[in-house]
PDB file of N, CA and C in Angstrom:
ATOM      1  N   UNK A   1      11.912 -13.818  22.044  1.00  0.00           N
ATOM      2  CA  UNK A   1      12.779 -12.846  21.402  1.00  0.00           C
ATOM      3  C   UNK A   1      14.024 -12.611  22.252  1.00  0.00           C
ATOM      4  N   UNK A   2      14.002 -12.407  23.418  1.00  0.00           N
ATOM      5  CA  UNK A   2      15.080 -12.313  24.411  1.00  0.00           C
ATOM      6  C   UNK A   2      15.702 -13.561  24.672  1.00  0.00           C
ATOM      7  N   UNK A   3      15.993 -14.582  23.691  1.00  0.00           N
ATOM      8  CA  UNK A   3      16.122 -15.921  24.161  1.00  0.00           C
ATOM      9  C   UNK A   3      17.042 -15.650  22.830  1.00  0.00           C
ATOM     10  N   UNK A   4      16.315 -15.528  21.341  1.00  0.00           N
ATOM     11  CA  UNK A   4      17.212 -15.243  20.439  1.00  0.00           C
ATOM     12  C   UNK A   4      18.640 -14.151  20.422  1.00  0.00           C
ATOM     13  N   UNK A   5      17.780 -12.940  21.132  1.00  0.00           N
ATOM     14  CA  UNK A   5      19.103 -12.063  21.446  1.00  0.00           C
ATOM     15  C   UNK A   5      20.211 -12.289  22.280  1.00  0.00           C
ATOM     16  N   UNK A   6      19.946 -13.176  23.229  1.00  0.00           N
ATOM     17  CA  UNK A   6      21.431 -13.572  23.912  1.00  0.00           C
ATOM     18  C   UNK A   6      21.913 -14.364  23.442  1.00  0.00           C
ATOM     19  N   UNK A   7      21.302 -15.479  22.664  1.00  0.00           N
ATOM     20  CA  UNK A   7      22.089 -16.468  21.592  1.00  0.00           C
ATOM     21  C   UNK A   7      23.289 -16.079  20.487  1.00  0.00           C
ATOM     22  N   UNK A   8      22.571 -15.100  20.032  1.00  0.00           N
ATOM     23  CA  UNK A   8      23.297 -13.762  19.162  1.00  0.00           C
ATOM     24  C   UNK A   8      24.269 -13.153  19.667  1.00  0.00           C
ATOM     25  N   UNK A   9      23.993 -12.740  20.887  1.00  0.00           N
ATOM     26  CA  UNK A   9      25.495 -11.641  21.694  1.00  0.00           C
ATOM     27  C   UNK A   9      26.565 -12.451  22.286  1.00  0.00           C
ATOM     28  N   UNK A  10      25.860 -14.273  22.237  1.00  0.00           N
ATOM     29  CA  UNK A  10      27.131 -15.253  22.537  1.00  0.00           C
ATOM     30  C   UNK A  10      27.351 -15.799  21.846  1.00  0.00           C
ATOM     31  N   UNK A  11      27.247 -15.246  20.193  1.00  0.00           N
ATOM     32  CA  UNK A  11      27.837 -15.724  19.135  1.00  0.00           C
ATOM     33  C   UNK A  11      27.731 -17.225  18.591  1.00  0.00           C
ATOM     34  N   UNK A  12      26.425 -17.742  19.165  1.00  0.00           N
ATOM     35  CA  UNK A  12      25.866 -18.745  18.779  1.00  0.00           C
ATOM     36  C   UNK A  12      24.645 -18.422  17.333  1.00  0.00           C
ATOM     37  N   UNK A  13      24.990 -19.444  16.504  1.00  0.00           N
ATOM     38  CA  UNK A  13      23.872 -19.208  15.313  1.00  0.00           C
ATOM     39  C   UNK A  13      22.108 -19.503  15.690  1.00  0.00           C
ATOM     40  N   UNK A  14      21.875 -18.647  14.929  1.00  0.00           N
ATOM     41  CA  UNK A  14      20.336 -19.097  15.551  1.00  0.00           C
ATOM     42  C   UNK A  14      19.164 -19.311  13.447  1.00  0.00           C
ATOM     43  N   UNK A  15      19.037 -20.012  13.393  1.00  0.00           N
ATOM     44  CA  UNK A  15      18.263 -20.743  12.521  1.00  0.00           C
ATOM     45  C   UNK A  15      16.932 -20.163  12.400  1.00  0.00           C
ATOM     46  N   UNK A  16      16.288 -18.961  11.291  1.00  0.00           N
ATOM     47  CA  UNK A  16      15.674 -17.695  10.957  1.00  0.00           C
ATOM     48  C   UNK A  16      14.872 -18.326  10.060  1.00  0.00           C
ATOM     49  N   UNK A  17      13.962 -18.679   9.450  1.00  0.00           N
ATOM     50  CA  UNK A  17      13.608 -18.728   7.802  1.00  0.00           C
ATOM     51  C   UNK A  17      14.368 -19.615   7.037  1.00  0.00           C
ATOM     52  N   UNK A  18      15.196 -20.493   7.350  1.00  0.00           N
ATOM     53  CA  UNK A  18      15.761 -21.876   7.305  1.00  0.00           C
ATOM     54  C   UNK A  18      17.416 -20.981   6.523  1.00  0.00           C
ATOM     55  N   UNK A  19      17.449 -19.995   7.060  1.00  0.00           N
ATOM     56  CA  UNK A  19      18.839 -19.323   7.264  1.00  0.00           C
ATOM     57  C   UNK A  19      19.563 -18.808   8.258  1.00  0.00           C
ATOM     58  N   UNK A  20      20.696 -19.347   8.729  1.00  0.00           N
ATOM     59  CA  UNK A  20      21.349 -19.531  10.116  1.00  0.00           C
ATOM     60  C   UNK A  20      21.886 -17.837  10.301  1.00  0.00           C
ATOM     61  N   UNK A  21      21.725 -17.380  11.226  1.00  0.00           N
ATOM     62  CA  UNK A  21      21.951 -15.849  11.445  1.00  0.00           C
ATOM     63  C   UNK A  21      23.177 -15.963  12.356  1.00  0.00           C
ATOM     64  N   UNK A  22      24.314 -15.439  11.719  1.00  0.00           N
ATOM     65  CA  UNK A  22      25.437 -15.495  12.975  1.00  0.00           C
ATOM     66  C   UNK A  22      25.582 -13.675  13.925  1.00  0.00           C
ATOM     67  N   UNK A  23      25.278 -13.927  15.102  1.00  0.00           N
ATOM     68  CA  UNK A  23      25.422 -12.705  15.404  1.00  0.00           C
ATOM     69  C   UNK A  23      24.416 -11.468  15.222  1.00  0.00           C
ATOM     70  N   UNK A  24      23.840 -11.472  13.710  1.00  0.00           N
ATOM     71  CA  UNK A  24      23.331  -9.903  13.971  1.00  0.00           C
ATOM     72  C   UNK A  24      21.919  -9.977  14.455  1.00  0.00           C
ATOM     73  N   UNK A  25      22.031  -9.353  15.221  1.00  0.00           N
ATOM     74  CA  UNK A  25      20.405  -8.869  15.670  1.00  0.00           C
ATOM     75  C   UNK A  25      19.968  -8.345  15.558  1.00  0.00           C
ATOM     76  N   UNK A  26      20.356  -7.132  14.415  1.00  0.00           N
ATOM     77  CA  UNK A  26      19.681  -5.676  14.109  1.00  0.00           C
ATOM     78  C   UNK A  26      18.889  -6.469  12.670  1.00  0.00           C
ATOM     79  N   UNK A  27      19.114  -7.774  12.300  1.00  0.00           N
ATOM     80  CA  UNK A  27      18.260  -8.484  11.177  1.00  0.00           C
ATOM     81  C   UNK A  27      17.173  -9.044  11.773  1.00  0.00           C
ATOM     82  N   UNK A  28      17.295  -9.997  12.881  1.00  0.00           N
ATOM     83  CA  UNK A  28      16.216 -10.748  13.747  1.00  0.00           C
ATOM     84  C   UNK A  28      15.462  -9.305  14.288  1.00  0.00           C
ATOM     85  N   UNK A  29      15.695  -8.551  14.521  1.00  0.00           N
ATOM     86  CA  UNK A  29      14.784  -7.340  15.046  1.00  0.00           C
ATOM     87  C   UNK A  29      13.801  -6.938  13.993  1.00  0.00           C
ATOM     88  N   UNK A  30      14.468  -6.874  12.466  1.00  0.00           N
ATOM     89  CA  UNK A  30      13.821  -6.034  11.576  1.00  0.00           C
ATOM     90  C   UNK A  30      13.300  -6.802  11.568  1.00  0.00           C
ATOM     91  N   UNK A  31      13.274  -8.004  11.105  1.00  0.00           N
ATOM     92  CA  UNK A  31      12.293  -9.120  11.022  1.00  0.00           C
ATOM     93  C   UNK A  31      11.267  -8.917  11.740  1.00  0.00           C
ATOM     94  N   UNK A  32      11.461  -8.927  13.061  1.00  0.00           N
ATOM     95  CA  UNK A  32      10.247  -9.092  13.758  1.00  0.00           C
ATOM     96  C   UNK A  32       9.361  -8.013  13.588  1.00  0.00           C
ATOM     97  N   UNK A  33      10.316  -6.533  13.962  1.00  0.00           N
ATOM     98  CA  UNK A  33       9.083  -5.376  13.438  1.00  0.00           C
ATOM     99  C   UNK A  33       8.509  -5.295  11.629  1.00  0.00           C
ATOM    100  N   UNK A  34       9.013  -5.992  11.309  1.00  0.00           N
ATOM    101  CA  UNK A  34       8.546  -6.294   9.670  1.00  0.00           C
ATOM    102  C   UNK A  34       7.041  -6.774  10.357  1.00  0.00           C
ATOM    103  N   UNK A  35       7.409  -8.085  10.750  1.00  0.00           N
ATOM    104  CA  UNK A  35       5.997  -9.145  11.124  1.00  0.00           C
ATOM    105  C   UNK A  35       4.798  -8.013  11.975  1.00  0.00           C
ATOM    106  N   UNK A  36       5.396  -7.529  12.813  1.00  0.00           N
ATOM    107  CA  UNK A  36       4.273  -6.807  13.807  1.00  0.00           C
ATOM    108  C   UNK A  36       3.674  -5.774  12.868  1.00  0.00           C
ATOM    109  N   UNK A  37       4.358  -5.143  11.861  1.00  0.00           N
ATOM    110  CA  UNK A  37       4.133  -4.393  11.489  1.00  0.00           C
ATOM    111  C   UNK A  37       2.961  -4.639  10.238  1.00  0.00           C
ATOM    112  N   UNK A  38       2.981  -5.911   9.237  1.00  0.00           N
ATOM    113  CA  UNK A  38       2.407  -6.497   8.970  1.00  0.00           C
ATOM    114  C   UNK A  38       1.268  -7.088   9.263  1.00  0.00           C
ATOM    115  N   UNK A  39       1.120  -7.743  10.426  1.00  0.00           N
ATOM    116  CA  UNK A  39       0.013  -8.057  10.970  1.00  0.00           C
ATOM    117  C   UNK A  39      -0.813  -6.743  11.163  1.00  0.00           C
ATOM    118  N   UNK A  40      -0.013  -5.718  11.683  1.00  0.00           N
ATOM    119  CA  UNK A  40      -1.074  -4.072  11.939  1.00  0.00           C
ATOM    120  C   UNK A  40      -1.708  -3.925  10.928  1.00  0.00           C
ATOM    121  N   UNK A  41      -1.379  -3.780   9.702  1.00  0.00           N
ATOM    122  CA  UNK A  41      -1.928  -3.460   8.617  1.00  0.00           C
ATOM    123  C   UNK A  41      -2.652  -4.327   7.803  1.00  0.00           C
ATOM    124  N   UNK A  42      -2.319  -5.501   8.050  1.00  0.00           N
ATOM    125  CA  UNK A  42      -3.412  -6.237   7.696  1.00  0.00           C
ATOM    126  C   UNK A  42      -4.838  -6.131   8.753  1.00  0.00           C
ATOM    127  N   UNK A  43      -4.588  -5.888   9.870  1.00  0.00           N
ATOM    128  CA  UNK A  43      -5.998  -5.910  10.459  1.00  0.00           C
ATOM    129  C   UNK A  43      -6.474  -4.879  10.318  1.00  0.00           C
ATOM    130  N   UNK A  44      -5.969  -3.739   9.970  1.00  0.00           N
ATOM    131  CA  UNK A  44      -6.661  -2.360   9.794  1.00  0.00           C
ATOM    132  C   UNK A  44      -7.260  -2.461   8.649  1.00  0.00           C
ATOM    133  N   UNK A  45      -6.370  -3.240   7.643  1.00  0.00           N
ATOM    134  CA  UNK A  45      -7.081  -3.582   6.150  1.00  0.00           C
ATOM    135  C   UNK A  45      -8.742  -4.373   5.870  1.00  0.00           C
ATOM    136  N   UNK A  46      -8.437  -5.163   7.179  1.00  0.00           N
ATOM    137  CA  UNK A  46      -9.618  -5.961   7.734  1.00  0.00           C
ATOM    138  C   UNK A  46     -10.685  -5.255   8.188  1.00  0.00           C
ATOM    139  N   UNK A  47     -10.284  -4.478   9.251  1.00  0.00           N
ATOM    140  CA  UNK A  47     -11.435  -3.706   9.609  1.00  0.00           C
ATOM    141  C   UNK A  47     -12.078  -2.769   9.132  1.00  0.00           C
ATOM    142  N   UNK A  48     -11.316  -2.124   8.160  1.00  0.00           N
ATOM    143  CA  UNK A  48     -11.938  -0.862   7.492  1.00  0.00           C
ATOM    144  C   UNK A  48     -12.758  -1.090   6.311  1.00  0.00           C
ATOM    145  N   UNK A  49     -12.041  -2.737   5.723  1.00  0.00           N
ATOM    146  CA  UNK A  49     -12.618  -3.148   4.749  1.00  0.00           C
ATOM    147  C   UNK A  49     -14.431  -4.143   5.303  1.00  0.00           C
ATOM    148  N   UNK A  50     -14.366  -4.581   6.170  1.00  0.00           N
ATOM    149  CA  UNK A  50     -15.479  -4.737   7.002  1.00  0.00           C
ATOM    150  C   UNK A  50     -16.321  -3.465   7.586  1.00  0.00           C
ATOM    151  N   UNK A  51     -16.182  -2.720   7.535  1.00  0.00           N
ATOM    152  CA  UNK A  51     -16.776  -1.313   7.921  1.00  0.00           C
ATOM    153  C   UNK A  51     -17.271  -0.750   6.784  1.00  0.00           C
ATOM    154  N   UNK A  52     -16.627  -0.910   5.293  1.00  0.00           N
ATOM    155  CA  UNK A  52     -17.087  -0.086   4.402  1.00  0.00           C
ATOM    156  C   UNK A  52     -18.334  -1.131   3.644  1.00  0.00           C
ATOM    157  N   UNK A  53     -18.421  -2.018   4.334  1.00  0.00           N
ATOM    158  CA  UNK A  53     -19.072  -3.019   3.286  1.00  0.00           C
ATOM    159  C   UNK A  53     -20.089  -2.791   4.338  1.00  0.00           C
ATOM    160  N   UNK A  54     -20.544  -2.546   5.713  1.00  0.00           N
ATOM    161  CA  UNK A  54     -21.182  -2.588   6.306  1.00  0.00           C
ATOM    162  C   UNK A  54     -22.002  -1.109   6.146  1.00  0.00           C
ATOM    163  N   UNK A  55     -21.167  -0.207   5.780  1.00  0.00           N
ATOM    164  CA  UNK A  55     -22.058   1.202   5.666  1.00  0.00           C
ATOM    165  C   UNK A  55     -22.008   1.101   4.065  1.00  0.00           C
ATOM    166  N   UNK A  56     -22.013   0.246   3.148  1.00  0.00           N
ATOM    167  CA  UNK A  56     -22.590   0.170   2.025  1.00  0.00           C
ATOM    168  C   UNK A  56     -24.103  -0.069   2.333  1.00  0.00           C
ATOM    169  N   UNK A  57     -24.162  -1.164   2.788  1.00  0.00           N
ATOM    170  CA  UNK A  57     -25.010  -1.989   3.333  1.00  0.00           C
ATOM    171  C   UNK A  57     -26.038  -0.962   3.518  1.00  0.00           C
ATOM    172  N   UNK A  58     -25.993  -0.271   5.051  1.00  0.00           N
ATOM    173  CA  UNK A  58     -27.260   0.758   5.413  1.00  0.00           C
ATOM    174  C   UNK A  58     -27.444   1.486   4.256  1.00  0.00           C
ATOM    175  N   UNK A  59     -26.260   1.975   3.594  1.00  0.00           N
ATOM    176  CA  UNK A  59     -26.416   3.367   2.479  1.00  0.00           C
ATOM    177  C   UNK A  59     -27.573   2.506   1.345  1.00  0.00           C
ATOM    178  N   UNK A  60     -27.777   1.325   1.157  1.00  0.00           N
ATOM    179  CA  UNK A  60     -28.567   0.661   0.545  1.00  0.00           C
ATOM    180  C   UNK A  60     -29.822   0.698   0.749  1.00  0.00           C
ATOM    181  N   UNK A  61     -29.934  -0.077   2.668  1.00  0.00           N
ATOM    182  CA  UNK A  61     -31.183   0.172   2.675  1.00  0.00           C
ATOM    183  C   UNK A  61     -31.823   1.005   3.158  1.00  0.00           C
ATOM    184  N   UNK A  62     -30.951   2.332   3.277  1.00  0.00           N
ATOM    185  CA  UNK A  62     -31.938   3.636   3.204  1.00  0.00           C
ATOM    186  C   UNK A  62     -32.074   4.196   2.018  1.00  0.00           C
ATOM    187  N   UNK A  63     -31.733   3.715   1.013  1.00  0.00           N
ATOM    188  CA  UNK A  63     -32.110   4.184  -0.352  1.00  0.00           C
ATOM    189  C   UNK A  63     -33.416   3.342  -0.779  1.00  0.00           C
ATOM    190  N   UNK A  64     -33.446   2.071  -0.487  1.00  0.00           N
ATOM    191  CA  UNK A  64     -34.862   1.251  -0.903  1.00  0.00           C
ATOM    192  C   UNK A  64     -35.709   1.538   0.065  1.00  0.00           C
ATOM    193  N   UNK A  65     -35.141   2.774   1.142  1.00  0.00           N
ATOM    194  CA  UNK A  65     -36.477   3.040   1.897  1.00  0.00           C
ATOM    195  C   UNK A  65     -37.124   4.561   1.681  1.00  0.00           C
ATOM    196  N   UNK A  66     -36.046   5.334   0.896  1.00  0.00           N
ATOM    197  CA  UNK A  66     -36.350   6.484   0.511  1.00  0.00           C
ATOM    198  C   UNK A  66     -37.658   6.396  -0.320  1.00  0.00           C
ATOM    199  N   UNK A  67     -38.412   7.538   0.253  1.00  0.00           N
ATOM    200  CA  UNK A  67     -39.786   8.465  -0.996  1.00  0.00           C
ATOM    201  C   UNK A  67     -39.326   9.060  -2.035  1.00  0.00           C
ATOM    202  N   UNK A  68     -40.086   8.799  -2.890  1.00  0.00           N
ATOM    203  CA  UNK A  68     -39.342   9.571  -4.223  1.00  0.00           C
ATOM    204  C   UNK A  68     -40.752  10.838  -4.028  1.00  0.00           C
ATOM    205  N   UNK A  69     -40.314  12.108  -4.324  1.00  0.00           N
ATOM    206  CA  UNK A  69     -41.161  12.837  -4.830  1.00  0.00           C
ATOM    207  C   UNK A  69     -40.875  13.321  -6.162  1.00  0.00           C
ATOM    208  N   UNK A  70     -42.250  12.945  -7.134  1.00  0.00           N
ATOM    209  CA  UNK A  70     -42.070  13.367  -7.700  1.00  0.00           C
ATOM    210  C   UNK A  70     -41.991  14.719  -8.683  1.00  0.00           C
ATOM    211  N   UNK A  71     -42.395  15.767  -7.839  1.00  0.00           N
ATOM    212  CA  UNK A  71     -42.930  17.044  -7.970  1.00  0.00           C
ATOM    213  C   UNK A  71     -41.224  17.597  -7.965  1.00  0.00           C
ATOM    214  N   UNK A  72     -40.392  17.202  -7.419  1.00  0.00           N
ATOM    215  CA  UNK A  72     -38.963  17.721  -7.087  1.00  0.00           C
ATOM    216  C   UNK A  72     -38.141  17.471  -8.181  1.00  0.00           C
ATOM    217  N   UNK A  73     -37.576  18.932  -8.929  1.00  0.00           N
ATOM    218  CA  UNK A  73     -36.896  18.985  -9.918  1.00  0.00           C
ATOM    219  C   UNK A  73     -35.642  19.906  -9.552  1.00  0.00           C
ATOM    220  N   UNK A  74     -35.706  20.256  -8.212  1.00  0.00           N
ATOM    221  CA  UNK A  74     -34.168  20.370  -7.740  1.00  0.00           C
ATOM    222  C   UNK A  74     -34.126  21.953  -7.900  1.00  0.00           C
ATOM    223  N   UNK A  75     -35.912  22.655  -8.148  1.00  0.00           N
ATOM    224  CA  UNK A  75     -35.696  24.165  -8.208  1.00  0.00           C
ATOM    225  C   UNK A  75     -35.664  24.980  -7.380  1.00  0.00           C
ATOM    226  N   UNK A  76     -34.966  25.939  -6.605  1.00  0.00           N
ATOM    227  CA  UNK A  76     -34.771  26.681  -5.242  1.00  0.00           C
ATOM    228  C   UNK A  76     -35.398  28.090  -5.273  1.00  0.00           C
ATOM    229  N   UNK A  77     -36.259  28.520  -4.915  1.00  0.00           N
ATOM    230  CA  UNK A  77     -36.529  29.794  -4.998  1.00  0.00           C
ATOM    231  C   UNK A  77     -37.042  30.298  -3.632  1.00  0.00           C
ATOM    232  N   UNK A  78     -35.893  31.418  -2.834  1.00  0.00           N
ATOM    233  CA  UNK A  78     -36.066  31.858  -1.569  1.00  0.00           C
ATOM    234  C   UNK A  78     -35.585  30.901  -0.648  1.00  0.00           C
ATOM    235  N   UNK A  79     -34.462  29.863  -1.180  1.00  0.00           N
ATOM    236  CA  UNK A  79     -34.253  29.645  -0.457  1.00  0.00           C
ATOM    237  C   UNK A  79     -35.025  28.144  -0.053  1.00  0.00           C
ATOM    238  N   UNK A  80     -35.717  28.021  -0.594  1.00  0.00           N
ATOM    239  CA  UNK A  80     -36.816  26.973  -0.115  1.00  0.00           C
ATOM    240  C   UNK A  80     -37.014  25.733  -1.586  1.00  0.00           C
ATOM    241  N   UNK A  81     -37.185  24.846  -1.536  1.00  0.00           N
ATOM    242  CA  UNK A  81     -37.397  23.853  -2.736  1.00  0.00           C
ATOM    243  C   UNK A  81     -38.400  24.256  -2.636  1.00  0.00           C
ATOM    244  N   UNK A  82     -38.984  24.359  -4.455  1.00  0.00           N
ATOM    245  CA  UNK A  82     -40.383  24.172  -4.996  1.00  0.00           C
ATOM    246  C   UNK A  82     -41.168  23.874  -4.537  1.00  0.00           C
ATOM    247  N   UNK A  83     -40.872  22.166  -4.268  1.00  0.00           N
ATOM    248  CA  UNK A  83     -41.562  21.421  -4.450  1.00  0.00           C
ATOM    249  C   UNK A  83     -42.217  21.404  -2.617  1.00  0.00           C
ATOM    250  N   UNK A  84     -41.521  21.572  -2.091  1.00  0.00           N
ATOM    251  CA  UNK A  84     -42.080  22.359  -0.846  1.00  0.00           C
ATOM    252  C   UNK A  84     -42.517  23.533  -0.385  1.00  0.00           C
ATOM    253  N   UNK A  85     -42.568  24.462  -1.442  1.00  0.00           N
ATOM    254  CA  UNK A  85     -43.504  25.821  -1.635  1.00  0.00           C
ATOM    255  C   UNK A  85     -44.933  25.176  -1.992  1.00  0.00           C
ATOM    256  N   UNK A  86     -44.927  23.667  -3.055  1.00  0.00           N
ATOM    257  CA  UNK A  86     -46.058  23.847  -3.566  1.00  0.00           C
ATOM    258  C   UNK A  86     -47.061  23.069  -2.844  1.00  0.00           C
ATOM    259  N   UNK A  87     -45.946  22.135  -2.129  1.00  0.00           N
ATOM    260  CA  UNK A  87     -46.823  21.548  -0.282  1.00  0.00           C
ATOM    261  C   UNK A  87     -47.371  22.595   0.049  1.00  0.00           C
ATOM    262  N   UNK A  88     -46.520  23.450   1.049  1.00  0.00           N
ATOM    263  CA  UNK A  88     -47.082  24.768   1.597  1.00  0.00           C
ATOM    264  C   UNK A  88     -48.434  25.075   0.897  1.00  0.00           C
ATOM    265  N   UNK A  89     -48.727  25.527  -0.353  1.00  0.00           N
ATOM    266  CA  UNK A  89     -49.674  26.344  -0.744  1.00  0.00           C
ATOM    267  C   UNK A  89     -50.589  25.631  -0.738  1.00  0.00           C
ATOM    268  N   UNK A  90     -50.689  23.991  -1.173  1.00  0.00           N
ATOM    269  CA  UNK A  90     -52.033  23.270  -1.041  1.00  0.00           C
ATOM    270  C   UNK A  90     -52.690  23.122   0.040  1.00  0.00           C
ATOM    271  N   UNK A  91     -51.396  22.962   1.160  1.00  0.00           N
ATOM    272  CA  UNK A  91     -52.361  22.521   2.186  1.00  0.00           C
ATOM    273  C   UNK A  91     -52.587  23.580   3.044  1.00  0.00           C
ATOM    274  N   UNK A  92     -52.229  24.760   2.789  1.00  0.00           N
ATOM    275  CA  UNK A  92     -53.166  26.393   3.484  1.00  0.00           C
ATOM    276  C   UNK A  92     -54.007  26.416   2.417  1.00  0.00           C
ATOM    277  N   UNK A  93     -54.226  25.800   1.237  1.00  0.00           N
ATOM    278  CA  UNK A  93     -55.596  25.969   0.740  1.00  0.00           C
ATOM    279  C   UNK A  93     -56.412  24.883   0.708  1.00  0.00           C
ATOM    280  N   UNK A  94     -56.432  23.797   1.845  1.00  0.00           N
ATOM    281  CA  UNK A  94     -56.956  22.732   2.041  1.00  0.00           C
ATOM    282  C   UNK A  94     -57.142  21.714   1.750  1.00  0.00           C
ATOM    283  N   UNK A  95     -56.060  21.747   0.519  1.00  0.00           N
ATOM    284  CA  UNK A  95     -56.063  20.541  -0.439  1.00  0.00           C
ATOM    285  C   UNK A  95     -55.043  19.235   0.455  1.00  0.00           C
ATOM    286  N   UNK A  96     -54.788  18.336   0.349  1.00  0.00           N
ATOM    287  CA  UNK A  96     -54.049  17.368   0.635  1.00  0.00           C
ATOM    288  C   UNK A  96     -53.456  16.599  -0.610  1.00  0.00           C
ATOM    289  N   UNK A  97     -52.058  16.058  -0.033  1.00  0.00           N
ATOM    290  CA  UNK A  97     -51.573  14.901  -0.769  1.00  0.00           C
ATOM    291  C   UNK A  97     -51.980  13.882  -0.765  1.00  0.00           C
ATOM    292  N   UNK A  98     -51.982  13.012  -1.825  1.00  0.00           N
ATOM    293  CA  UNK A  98     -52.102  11.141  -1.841  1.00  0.00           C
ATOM    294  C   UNK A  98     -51.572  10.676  -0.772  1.00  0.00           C
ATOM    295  N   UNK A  99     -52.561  10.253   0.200  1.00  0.00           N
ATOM    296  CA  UNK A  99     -52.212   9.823   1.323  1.00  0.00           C
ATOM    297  C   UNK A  99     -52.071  10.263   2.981  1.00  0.00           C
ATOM    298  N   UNK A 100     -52.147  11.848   2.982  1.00  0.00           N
ATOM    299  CA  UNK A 100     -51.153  12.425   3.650  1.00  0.00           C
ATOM    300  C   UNK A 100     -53.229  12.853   4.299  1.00  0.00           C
ATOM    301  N   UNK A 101     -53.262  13.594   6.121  1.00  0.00           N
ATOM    302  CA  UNK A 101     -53.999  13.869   6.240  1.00  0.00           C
ATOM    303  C   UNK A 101     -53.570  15.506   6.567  1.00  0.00           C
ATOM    304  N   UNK A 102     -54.465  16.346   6.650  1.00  0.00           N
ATOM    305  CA  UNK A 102     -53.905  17.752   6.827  1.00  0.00           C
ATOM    306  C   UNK A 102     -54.223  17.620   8.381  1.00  0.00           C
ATOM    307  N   UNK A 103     -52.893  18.138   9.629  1.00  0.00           N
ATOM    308  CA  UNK A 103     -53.341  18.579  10.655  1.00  0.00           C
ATOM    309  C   UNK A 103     -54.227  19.343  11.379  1.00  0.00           C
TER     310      UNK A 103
END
């Protein structure tokens, strides 16, 4: 770049994009921060777009690893889901779930 700019300030042409630039350098500059600037955003485009495909990914397979209960209809009372009031009450009355052992 400092090779093009003194070419420029000694009024020699310098050959851009197969267009000969006489002199200005405030064009060969934009150019270049065009390019840098370009490349930035393409790699951010890259990475974020690699990142979201990657926490798709987990968000997946913690969903095919999720329990479904089916006792849970999303009702709140005190504060507390149902469907975990109605845990609570079985197993202080000794009952157990499919599967589950009481401590």
């Amino acid at each position: 770049m400092v090779f093009l700019v003194s070419r420029l300030r000694r009024g020699h042409g310098v050959e851009l994009d197969g267009a000969v630039v006489n002199g200005n350098v405030d064009a060969i500059l934009s150019r270049a921060r065009d390019r840098v600037a370009d490349l930035l955003c393409g790699g951010h485009g890259i990475w974020f777009t690699w990142g979201g495909v990657r926490d798709l990914g987990a968000l997946f397979r913690h969903l095919r690893a999720e329990k479904v209960n089916d006792r849970d209809d999303g009702t709140v009372i005190d504060h507390q889901n149902l469907d975990e009031l109605a845990a609570k009450k079985s197993k202080s009355a000794g009952a157990t779930e499919p599967g589950r052992t009481v401590e």
